[in-house]
N, C-alpha and C. Protein backbone atom coordinates (compact mmCIF):
# COMPACT_ATOMS: atom_id res chain seq x y z
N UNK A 1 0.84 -1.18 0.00
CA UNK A 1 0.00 0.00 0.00
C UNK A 1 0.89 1.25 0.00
N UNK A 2 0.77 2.08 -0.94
CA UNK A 2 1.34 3.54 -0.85
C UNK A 2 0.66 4.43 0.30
N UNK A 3 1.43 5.47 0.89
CA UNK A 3 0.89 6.29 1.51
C UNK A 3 0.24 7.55 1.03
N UNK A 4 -0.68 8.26 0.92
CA UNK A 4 -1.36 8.91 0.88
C UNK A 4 -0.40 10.36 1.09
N UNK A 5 0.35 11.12 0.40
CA UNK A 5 1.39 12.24 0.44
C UNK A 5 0.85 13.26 -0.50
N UNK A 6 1.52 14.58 -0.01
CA UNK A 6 1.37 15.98 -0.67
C UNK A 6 -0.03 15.94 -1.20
N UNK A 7 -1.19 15.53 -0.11
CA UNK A 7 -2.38 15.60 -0.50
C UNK A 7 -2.83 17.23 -0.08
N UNK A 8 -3.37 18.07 -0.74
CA UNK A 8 -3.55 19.27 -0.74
C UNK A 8 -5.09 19.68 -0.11
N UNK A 9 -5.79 20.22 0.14
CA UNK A 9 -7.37 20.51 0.42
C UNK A 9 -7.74 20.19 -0.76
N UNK A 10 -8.97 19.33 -0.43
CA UNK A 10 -9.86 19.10 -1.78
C UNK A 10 -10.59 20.02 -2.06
N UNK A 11 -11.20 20.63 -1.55
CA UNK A 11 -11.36 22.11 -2.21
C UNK A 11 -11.19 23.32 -2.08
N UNK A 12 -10.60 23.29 -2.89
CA UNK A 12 -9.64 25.08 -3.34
C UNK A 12 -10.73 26.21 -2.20
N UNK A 13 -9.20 26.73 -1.56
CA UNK A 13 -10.18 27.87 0.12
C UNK A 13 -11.14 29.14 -1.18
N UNK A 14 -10.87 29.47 -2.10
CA UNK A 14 -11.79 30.39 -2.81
C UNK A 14 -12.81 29.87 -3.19
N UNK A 15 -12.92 28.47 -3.13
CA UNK A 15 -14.59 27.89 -3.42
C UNK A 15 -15.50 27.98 -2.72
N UNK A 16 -16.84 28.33 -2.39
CA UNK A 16 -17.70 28.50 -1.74
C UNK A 16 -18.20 26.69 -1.73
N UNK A 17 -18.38 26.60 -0.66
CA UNK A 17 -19.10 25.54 -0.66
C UNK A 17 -20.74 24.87 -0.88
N UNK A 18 -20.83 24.29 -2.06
CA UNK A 18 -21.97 24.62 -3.03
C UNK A 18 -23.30 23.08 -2.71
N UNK A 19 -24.23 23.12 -1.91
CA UNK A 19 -25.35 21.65 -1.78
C UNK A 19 -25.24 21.04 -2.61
N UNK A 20 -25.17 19.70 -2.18
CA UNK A 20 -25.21 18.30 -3.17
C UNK A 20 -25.46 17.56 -2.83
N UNK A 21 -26.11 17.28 -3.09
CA UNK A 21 -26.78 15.28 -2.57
C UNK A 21 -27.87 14.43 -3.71
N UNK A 22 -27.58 13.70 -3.30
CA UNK A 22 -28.88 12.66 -3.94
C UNK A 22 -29.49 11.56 -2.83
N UNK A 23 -30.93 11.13 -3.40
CA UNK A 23 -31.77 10.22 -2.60
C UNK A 23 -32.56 10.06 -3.38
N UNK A 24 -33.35 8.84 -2.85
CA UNK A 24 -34.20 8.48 -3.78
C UNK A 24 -35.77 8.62 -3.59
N UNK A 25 -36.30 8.95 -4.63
CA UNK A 25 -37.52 9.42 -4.74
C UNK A 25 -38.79 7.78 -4.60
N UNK A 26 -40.19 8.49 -4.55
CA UNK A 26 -40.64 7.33 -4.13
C UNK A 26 -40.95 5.69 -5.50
N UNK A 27 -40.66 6.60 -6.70
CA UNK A 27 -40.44 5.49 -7.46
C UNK A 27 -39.04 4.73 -7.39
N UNK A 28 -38.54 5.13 -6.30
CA UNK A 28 -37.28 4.16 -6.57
C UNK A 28 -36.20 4.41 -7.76
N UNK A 29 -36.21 6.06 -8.20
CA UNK A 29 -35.20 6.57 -9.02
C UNK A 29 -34.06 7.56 -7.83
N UNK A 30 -33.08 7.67 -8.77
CA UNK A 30 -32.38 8.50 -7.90
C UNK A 30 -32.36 9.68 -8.24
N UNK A 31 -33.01 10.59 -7.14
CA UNK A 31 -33.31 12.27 -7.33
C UNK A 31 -31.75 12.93 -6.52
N UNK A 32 -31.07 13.86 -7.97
CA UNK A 32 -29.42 14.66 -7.85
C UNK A 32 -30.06 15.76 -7.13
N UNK A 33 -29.08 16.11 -6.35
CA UNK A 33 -29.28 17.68 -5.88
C UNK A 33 -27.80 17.94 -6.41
N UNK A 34 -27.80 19.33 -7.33
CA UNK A 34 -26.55 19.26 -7.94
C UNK A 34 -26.26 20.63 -8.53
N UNK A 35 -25.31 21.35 -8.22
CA UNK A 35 -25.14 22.84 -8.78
C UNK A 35 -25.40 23.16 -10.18
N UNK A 36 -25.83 24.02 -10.82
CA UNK A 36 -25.52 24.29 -12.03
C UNK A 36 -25.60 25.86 -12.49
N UNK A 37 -24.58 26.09 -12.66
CA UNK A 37 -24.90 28.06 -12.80
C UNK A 37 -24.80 28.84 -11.65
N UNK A 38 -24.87 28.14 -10.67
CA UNK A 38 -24.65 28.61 -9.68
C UNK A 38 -26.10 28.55 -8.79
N UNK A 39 -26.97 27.57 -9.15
CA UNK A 39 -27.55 27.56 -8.53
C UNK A 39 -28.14 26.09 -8.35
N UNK A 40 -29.20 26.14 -7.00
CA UNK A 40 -29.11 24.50 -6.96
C UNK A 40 -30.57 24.22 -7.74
N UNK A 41 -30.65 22.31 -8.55
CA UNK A 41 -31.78 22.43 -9.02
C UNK A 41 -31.91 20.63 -8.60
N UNK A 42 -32.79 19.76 -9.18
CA UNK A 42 -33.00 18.92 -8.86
C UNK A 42 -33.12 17.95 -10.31
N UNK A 43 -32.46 16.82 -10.19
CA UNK A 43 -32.62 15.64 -11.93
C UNK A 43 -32.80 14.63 -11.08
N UNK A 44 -33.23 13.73 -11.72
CA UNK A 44 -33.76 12.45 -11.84
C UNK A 44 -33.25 12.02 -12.49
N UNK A 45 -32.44 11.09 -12.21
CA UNK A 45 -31.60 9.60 -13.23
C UNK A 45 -32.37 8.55 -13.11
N UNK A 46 -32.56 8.23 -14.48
CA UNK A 46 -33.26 6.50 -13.95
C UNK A 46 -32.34 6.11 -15.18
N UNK A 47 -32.24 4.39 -15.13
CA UNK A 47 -31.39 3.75 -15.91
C UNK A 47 -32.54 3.12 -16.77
N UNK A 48 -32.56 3.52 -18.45
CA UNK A 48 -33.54 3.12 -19.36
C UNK A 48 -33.71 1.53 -19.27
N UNK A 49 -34.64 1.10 -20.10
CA UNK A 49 -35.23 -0.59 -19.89
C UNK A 49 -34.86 -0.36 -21.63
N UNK A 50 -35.01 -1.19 -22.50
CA UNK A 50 -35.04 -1.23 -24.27
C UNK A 50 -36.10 -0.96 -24.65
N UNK A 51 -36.31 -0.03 -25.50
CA UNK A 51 -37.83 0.23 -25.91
C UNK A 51 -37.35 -0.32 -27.53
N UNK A 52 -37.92 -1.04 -28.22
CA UNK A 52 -38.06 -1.42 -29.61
C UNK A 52 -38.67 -0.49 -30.51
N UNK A 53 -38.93 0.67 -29.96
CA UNK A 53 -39.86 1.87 -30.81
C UNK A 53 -38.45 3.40 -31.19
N UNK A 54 -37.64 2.80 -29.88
CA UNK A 54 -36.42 3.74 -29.95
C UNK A 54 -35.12 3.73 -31.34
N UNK A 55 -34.98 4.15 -31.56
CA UNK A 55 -33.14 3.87 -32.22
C UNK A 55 -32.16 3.56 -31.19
N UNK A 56 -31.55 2.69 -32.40
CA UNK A 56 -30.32 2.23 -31.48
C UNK A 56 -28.97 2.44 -31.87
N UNK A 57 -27.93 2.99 -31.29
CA UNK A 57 -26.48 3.19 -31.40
C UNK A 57 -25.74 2.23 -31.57
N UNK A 58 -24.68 2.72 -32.63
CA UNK A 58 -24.14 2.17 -32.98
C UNK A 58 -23.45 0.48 -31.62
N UNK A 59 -23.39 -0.46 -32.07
CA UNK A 59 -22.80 -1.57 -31.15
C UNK A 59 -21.18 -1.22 -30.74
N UNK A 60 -21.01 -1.23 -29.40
CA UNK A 60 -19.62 -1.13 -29.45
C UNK A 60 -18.39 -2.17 -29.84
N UNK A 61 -19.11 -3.05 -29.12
CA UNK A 61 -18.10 -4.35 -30.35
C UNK A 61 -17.80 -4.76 -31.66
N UNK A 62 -18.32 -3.99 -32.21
CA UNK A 62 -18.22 -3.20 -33.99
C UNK A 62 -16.89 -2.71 -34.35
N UNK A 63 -16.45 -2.08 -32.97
CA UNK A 63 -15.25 -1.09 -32.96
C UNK A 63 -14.01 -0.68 -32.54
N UNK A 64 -12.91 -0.68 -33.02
CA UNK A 64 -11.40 -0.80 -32.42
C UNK A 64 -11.02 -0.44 -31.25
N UNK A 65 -11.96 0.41 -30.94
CA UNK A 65 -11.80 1.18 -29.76
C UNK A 65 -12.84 1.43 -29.26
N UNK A 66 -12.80 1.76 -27.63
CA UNK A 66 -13.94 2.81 -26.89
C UNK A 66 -14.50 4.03 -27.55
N UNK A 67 -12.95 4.86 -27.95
CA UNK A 67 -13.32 6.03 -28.15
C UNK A 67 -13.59 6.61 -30.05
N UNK A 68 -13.32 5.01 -30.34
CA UNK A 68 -13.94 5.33 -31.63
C UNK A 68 -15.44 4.81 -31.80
N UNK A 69 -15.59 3.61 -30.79
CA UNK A 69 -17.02 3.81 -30.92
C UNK A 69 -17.51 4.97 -30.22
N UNK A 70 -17.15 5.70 -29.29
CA UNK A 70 -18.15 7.03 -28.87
C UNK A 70 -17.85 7.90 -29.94
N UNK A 71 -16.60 8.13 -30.76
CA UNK A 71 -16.94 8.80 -32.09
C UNK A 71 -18.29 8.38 -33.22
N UNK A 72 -18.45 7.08 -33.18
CA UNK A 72 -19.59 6.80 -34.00
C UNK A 72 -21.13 7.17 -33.49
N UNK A 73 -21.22 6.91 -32.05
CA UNK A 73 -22.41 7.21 -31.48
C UNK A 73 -22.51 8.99 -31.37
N UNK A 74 -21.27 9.92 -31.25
CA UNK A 74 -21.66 11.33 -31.83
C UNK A 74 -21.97 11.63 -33.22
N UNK A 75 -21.65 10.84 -34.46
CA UNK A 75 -22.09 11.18 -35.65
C UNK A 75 -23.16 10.63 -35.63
N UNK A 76 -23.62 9.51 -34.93
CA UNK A 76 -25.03 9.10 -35.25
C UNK A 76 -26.15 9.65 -34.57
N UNK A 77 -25.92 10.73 -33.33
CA UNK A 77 -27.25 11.93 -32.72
C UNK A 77 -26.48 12.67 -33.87
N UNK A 78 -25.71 13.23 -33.86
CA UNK A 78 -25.87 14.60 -35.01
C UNK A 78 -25.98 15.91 -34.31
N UNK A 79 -26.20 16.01 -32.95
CA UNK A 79 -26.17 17.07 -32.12
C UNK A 79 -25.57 17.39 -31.06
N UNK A 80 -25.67 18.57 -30.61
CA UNK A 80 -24.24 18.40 -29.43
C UNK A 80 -24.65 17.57 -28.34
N UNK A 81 -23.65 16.73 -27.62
CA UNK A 81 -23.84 16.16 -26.58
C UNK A 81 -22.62 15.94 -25.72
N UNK A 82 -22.10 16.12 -24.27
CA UNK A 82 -21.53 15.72 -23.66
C UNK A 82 -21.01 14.45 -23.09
N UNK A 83 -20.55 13.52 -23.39
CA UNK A 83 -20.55 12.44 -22.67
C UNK A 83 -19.82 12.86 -20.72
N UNK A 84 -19.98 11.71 -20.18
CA UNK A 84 -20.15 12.25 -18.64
C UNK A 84 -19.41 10.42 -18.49
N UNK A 85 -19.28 10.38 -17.04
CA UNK A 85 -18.83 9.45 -16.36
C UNK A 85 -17.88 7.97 -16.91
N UNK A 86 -18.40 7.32 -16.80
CA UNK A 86 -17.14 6.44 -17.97
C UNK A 86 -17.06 6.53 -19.28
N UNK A 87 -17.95 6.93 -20.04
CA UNK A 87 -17.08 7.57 -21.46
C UNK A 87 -16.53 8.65 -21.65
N UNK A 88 -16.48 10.16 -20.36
CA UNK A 88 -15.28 11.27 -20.38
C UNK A 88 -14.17 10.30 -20.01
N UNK A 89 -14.37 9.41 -19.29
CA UNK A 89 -12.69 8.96 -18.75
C UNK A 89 -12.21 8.39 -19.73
N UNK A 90 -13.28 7.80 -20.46
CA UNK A 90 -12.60 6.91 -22.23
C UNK A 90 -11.99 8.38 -23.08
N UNK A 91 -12.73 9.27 -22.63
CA UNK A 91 -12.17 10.40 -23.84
C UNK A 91 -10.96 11.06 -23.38
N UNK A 92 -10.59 11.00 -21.80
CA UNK A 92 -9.80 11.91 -21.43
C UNK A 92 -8.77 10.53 -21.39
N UNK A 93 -8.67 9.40 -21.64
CA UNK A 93 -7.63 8.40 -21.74
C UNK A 93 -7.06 7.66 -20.19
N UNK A 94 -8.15 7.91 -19.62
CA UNK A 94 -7.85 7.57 -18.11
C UNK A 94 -8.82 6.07 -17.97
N UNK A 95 -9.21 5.41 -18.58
CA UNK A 95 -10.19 4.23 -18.91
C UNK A 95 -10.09 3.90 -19.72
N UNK A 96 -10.09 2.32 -19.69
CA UNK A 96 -9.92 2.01 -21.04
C UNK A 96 -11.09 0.98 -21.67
N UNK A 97 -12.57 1.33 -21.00
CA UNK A 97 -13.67 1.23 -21.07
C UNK A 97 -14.19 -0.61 -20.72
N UNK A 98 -15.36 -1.05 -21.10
CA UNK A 98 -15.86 -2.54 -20.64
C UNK A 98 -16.26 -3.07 -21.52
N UNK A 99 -15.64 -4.81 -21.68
CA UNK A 99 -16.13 -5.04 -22.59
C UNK A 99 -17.67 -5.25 -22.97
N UNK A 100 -18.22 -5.26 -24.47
CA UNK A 100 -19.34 -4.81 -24.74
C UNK A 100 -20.43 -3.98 -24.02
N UNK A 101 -19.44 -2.70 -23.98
CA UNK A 101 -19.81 -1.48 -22.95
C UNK A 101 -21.94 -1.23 -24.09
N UNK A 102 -22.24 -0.96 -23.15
CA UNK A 102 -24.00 -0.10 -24.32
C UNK A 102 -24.32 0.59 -24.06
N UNK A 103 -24.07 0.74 -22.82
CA UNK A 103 -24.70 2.15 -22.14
C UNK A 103 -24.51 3.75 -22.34
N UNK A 104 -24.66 4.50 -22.56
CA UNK A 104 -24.19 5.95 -22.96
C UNK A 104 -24.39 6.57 -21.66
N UNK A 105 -23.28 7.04 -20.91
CA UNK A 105 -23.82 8.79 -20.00
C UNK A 105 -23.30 9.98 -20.36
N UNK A 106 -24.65 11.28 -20.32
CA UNK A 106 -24.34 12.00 -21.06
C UNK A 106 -25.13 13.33 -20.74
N UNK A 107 -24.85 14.42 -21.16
CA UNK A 107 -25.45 15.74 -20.80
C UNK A 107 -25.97 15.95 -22.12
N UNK A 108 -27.27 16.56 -22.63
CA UNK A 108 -27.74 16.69 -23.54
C UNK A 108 -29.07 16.94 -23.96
N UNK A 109 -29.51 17.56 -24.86
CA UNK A 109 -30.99 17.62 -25.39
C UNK A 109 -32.01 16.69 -24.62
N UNK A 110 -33.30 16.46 -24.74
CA UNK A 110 -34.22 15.89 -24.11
C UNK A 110 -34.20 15.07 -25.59
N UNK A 111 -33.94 15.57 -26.86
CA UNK A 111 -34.11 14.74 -27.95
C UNK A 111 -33.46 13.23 -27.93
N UNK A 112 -32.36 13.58 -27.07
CA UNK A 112 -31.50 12.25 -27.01
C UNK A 112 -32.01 10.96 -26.69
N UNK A 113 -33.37 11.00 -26.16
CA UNK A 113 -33.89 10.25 -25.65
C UNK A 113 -35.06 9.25 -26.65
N UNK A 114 -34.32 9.66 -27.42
CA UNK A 114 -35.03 9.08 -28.61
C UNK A 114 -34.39 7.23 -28.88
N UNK A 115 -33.46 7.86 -28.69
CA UNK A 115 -32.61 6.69 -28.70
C UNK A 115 -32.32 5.80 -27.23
N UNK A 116 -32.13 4.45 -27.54
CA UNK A 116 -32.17 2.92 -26.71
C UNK A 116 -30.35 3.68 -25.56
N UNK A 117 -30.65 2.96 -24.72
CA UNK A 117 -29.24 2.71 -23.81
C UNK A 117 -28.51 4.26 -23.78
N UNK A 118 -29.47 5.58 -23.64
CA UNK A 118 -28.35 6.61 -22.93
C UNK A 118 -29.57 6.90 -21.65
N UNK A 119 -28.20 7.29 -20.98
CA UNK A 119 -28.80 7.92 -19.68
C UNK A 119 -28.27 9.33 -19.64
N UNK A 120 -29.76 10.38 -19.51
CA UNK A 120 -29.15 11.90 -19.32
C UNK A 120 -28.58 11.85 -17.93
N UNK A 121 -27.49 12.46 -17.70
CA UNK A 121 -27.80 13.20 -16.49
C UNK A 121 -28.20 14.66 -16.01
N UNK A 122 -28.51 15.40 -17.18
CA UNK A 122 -28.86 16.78 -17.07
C UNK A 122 -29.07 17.35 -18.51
N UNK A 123 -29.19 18.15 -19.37
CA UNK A 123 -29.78 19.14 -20.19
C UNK A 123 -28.36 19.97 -20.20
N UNK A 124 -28.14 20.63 -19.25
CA UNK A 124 -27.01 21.82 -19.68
C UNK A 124 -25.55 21.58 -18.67
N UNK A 125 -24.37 22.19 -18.94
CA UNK A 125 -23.55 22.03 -18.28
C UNK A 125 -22.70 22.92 -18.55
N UNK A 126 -21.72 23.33 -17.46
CA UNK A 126 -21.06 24.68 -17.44
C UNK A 126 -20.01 24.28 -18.08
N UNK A 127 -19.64 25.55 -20.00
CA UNK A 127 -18.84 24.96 -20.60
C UNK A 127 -17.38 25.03 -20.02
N UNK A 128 -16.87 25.49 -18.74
CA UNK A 128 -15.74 25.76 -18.33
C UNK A 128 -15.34 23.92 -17.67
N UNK A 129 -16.24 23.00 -17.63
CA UNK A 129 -16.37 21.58 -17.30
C UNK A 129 -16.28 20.82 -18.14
N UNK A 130 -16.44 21.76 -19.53
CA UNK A 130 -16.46 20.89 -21.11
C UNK A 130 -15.01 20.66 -21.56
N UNK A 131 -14.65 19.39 -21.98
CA UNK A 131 -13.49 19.50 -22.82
C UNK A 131 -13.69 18.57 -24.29
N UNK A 132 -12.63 19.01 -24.98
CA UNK A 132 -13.20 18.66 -26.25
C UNK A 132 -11.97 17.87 -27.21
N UNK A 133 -12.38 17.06 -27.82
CA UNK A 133 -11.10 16.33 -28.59
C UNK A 133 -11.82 15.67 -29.80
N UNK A 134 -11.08 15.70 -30.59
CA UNK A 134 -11.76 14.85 -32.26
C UNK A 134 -13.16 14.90 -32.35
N UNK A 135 -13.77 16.34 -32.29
CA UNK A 135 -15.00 16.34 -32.88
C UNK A 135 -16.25 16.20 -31.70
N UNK A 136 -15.63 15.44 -30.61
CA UNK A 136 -16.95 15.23 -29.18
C UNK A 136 -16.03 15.61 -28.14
N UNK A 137 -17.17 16.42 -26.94
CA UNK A 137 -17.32 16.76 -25.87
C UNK A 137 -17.45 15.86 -24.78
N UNK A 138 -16.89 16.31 -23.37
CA UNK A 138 -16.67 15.43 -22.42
C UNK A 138 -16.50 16.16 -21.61
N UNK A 139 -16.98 15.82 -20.53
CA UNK A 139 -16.86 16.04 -18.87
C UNK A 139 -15.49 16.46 -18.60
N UNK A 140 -14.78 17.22 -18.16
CA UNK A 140 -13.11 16.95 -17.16
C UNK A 140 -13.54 16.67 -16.29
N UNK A 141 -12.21 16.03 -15.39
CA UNK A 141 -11.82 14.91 -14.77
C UNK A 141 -12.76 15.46 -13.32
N UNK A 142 -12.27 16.81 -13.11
CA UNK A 142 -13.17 17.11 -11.64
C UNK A 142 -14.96 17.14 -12.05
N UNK A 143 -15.14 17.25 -12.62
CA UNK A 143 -16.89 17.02 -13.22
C UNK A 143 -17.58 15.75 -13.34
N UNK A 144 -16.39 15.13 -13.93
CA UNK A 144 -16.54 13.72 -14.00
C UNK A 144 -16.73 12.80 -12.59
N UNK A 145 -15.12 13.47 -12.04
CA UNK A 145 -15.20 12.54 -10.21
C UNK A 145 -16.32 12.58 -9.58
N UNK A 146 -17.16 14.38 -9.83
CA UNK A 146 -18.38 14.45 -8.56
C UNK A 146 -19.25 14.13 -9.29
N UNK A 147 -19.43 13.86 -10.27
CA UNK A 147 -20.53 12.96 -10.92
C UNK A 147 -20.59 11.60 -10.38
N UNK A 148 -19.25 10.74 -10.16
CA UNK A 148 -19.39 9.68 -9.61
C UNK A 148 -19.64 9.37 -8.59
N UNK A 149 -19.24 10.50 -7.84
CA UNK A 149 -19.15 10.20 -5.84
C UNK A 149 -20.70 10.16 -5.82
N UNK A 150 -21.63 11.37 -6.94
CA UNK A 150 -22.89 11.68 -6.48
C UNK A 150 -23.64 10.46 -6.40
N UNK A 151 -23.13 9.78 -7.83
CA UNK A 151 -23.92 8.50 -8.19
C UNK A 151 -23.49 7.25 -7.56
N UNK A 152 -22.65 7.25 -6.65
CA UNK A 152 -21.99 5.95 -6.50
C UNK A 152 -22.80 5.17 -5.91
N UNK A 153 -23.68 5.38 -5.65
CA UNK A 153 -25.16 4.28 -4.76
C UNK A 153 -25.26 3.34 -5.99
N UNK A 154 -25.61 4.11 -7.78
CA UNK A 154 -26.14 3.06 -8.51
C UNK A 154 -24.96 2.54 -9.75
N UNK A 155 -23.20 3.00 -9.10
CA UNK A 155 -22.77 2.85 -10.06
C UNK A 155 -21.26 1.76 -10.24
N UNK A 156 -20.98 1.27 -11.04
CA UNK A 156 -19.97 0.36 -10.87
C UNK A 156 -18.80 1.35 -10.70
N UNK A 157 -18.22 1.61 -10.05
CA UNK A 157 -16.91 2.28 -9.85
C UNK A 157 -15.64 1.78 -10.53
N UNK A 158 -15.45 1.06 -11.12
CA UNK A 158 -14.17 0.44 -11.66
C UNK A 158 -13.54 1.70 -12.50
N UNK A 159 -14.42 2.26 -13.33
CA UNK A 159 -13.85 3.41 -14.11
C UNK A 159 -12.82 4.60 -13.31
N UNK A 160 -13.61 4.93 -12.58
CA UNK A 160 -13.53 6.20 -11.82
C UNK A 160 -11.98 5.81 -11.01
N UNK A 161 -12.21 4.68 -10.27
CA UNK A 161 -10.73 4.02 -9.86
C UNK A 161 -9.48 3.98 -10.59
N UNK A 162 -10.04 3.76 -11.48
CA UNK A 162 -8.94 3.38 -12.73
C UNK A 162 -8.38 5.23 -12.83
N UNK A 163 -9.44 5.72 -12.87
CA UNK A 163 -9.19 7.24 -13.63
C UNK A 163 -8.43 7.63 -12.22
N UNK A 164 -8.82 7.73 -11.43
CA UNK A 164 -7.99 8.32 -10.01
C UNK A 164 -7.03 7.81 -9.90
N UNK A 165 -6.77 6.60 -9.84
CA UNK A 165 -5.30 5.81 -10.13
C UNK A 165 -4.27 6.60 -10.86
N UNK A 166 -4.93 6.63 -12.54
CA UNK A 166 -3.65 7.16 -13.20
C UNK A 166 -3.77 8.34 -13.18
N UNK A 167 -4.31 9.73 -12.31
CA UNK A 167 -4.25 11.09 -11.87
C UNK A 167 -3.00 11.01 -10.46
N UNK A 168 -3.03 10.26 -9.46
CA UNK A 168 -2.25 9.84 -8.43
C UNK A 168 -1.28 9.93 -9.03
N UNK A 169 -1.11 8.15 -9.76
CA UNK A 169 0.59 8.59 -9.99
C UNK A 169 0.95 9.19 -11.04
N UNK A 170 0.23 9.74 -11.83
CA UNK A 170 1.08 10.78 -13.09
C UNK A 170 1.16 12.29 -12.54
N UNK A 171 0.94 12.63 -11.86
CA UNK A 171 0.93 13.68 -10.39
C UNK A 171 1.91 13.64 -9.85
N UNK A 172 2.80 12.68 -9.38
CA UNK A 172 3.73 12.53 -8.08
C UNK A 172 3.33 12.50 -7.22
N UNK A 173 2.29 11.16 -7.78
CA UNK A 173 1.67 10.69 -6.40
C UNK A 173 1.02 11.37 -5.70
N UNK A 174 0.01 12.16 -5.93
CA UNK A 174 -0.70 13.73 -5.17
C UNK A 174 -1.96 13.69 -6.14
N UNK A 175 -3.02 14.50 -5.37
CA UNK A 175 -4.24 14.61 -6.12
C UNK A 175 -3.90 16.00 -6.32
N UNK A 176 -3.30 16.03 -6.49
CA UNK A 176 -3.19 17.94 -7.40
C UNK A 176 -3.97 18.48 -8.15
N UNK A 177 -4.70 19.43 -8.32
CA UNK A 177 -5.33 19.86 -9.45
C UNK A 177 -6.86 19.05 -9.00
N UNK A 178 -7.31 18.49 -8.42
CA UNK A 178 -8.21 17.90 -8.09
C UNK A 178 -9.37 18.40 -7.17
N UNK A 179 -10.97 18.94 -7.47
CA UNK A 179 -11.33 19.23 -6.90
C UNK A 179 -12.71 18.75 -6.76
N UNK A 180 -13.03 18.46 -4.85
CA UNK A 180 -14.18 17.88 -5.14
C UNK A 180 -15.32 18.61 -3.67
N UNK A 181 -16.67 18.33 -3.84
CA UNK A 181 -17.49 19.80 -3.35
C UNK A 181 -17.28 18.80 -1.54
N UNK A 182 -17.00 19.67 -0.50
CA UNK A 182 -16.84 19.47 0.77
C UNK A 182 -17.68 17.72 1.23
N UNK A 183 -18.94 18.15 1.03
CA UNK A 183 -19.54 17.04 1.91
C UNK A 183 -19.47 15.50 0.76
N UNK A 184 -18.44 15.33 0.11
CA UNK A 184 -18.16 14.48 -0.54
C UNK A 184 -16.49 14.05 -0.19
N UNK A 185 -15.72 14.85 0.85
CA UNK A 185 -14.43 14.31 0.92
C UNK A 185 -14.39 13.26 1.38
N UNK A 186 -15.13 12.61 2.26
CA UNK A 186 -14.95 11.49 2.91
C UNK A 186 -15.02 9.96 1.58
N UNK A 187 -16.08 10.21 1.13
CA UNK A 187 -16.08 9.35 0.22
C UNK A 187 -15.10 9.75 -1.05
N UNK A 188 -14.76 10.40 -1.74
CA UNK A 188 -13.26 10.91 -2.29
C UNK A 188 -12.59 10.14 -1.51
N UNK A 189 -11.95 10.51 -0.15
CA UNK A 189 -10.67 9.72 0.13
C UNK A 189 -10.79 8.07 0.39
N UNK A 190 -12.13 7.29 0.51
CA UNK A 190 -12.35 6.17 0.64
C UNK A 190 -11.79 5.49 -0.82
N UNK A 191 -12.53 6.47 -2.00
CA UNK A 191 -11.95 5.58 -3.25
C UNK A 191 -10.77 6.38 -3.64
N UNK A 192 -10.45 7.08 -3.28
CA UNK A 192 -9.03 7.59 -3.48
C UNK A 192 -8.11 6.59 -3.21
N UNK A 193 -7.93 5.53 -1.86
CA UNK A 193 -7.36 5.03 -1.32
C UNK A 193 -7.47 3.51 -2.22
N UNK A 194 -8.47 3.16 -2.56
CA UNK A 194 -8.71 1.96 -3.85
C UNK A 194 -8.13 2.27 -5.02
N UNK A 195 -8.15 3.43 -5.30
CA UNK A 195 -7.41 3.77 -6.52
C UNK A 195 -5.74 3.71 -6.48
N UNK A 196 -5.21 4.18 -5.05
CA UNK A 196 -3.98 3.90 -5.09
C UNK A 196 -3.53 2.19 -4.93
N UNK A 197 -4.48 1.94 -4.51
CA UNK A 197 -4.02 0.08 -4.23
C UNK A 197 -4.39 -0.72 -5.14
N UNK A 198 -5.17 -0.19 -6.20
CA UNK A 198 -5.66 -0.48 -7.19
C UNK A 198 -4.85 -1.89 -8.48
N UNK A 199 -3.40 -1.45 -8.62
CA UNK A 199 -2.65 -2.42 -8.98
C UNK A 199 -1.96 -2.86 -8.28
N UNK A 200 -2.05 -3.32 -7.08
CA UNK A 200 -1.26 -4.19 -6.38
C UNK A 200 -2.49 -4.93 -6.02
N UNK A 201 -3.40 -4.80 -6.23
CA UNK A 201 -4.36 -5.60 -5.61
C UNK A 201 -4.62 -6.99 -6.93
């Protein structure tokens, strides 16, 4: 096990500290409490069932790669969309995705929903959180993390580990540059600590 060094405040002293939470509503979805603009609002994630009336995206086992199949599934909406949680980490090269991944997460139009296997997590997102490479948009890495901590009740974490892993040690060993909203440090440093033990395990 590595030790845990030149770990800095997780969030930067000029940040105001901004409400966040999630719980679940009485259908048994999970209702975000989650900043946006600076102000707080409320989403609902539910994880789609297959509708046969929907379109369907491209298959990822079609494709050489993760991130060339999420290149195919942006030419095939045709409109802007963000990807979010394990396909930003496929885009930002910190994941190297699952096999016969289907699922899409993503920030985007209500149109998106036209189509089989994406999950929104929101409509709009602050473009200073956007990053961009070969044509599609993606979450950065701090947008991405509190996306996961928020969701981690309904979500496989392997990604996010993986992604904190190789931020640790391509860092010098430090979460540098890393920022995540107060009442989420505890769980941050729980998988922080999986992420560093991550390959020795």
């Amino acid at each position: 096990m590595y030790p845990i060094k030149n770990m800095p405040p997780i969030v930067p002293a000029d940040q105001a500290a901004v409400p966040c939470h999630a719980e679940y509503n009485e259908e048994g979805q999970l209702a975000l409490h989650l900043p946006e603009d600076q102000t707080e609002y409320c989403r609902t994630v539910a994880i789609p069932s297959y509708d046969p009336r929907k379109k369907d995206f491209p298959k990822s086992w079609d494709f050489i790669s993760p991130f060339s199949w999420l290149q195919a599934v942006q030419a095939c909406v045709g409109e802007k969309m963000v990807f979010a949680l394990d396909d930003a980490l496929i885009c930002q090269g910190r994941f190297l995705g699952r096999h016969r991944e289907g699922l899409i997460w993503a920030y985007g139009p209500e149109t998106l929903r036209q189509y089989n296997n994406i999950v929104l997590l929101g409509h709009v997102i602050d473009p200073p959180q956007v990053e961009h490479r070969k044509g599609i948009s993606y979450t950065n890495f701090n947008r991405t993390l509190t996306d996961f901590l928020v969701l981690a009740p309904i979500l496989d974490m392997q990604g996010i580990t993986e992604g904190l892993s190789e931020w640790y040690y391509t860092h010098g060993e430090s979460v540098e540059g890393v920022s995540v909203p107060p009442e989420y440090q505890a769980l941050f440093k729980h998988y922080l600590q999986d992420a560093i033990e991550y390959y020795d395990s």
